[in-house]
C-alpha atoms as a PDB file:
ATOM      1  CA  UNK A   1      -5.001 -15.314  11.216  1.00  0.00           C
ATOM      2  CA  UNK A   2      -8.251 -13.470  11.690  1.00  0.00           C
ATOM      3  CA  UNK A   3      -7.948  -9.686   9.908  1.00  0.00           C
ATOM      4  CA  UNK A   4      -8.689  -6.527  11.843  1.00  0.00           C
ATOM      5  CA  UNK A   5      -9.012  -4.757   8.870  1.00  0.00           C
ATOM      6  CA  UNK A   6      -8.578  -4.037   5.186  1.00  0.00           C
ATOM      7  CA  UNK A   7      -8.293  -1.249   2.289  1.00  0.00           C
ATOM      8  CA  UNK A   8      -8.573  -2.289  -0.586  1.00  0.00           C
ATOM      9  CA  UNK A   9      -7.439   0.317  -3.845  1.00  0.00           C
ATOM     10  CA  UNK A  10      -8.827   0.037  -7.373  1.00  0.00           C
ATOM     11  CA  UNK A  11      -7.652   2.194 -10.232  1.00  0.00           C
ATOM     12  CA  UNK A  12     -10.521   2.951 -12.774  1.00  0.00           C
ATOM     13  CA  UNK A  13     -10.685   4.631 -16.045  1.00  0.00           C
ATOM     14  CA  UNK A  14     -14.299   4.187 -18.162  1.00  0.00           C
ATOM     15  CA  UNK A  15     -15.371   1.465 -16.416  1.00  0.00           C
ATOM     16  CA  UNK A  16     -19.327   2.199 -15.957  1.00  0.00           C
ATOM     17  CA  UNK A  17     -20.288  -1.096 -17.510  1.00  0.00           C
ATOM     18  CA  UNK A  18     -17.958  -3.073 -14.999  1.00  0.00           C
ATOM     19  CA  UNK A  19     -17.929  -1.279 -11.584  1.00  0.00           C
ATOM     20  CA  UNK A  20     -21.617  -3.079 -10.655  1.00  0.00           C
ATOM     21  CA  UNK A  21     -20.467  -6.509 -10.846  1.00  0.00           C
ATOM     22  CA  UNK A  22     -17.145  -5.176  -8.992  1.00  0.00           C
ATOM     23  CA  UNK A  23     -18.857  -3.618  -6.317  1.00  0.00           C
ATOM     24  CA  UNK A  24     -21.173  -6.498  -5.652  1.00  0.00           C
ATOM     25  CA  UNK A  25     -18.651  -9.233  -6.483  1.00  0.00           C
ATOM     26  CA  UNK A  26     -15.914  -7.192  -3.391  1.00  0.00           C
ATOM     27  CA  UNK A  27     -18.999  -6.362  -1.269  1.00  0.00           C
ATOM     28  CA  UNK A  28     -19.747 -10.121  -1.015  1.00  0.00           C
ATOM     29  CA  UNK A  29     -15.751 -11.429  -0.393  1.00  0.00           C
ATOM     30  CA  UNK A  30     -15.224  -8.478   2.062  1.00  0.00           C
ATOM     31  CA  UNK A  31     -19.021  -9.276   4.353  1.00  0.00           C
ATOM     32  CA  UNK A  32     -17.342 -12.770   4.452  1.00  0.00           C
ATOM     33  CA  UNK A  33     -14.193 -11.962   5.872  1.00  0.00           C
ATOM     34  CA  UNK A  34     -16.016 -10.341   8.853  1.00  0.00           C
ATOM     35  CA  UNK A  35     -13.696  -7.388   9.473  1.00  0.00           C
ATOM     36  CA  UNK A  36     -13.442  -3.463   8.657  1.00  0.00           C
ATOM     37  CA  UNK A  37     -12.858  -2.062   5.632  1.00  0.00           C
ATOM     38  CA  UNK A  38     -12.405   0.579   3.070  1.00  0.00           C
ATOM     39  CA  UNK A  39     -12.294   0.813  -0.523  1.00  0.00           C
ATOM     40  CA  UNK A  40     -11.047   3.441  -2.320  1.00  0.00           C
ATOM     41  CA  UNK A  41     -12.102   3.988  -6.003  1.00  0.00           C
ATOM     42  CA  UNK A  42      -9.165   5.945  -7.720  1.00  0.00           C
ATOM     43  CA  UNK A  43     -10.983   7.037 -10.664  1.00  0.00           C
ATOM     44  CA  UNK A  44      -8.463   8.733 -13.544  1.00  0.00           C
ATOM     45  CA  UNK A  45     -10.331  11.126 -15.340  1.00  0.00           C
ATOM     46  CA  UNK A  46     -12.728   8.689 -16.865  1.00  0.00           C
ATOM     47  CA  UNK A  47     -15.377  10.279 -19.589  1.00  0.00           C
ATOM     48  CA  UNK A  48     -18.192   7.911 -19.175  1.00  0.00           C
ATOM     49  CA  UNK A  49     -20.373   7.782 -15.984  1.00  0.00           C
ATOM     50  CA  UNK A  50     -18.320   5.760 -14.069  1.00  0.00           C
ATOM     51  CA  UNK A  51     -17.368   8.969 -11.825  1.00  0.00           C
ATOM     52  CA  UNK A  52     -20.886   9.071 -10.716  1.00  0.00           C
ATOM     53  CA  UNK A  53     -21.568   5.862 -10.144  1.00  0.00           C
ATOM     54  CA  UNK A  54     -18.644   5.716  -7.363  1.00  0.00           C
ATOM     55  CA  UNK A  55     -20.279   8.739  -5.681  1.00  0.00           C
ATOM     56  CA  UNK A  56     -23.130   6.591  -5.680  1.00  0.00           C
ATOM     57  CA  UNK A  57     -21.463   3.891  -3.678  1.00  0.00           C
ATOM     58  CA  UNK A  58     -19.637   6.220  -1.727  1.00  0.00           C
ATOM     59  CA  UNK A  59     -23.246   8.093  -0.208  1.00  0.00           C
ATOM     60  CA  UNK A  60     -24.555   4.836   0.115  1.00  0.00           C
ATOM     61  CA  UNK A  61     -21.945   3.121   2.231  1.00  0.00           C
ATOM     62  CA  UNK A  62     -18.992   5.121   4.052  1.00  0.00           C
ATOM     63  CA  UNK A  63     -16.649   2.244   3.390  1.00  0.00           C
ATOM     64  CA  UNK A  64     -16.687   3.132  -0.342  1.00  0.00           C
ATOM     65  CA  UNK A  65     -14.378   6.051  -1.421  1.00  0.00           C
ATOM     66  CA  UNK A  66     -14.038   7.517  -4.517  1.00  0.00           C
ATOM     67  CA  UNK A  67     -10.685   9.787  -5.441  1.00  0.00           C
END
């Protein structure tokens, strides 16, 4: 079964130090499945820089969300 698309949801809290290999580890799966997608970055009031790292992603590709 070939997907038409996917949206994928990831909870963060402080996670600066882990969202680059994340992003480029899910960027890598989701090019090889060859279908649309969206992620959405729920972040919960994290203190570190992790909320501007997702707006980073986010103006860089549309796919990327950040809540």
């Amino acid at each position: 079964m070939k997907l038409k698309s996917l949206g994928i949801v990831v909870p963060v809290y402080n996670e600066e130090a882990c969202l680059p290999e994340l992003h480029r580890r899910l960027s890598a799966v989701l090019k090889s499945l060859r279908c649309s997608y969206n992620v959405y970055l729920i972040d919960d009031a994290s203190s570190d820089d992790t909320p501007n790292i997702i707006e980073r992603y986010a103006a860089r590709d549309d796919r990327w969300h950040g809540i």
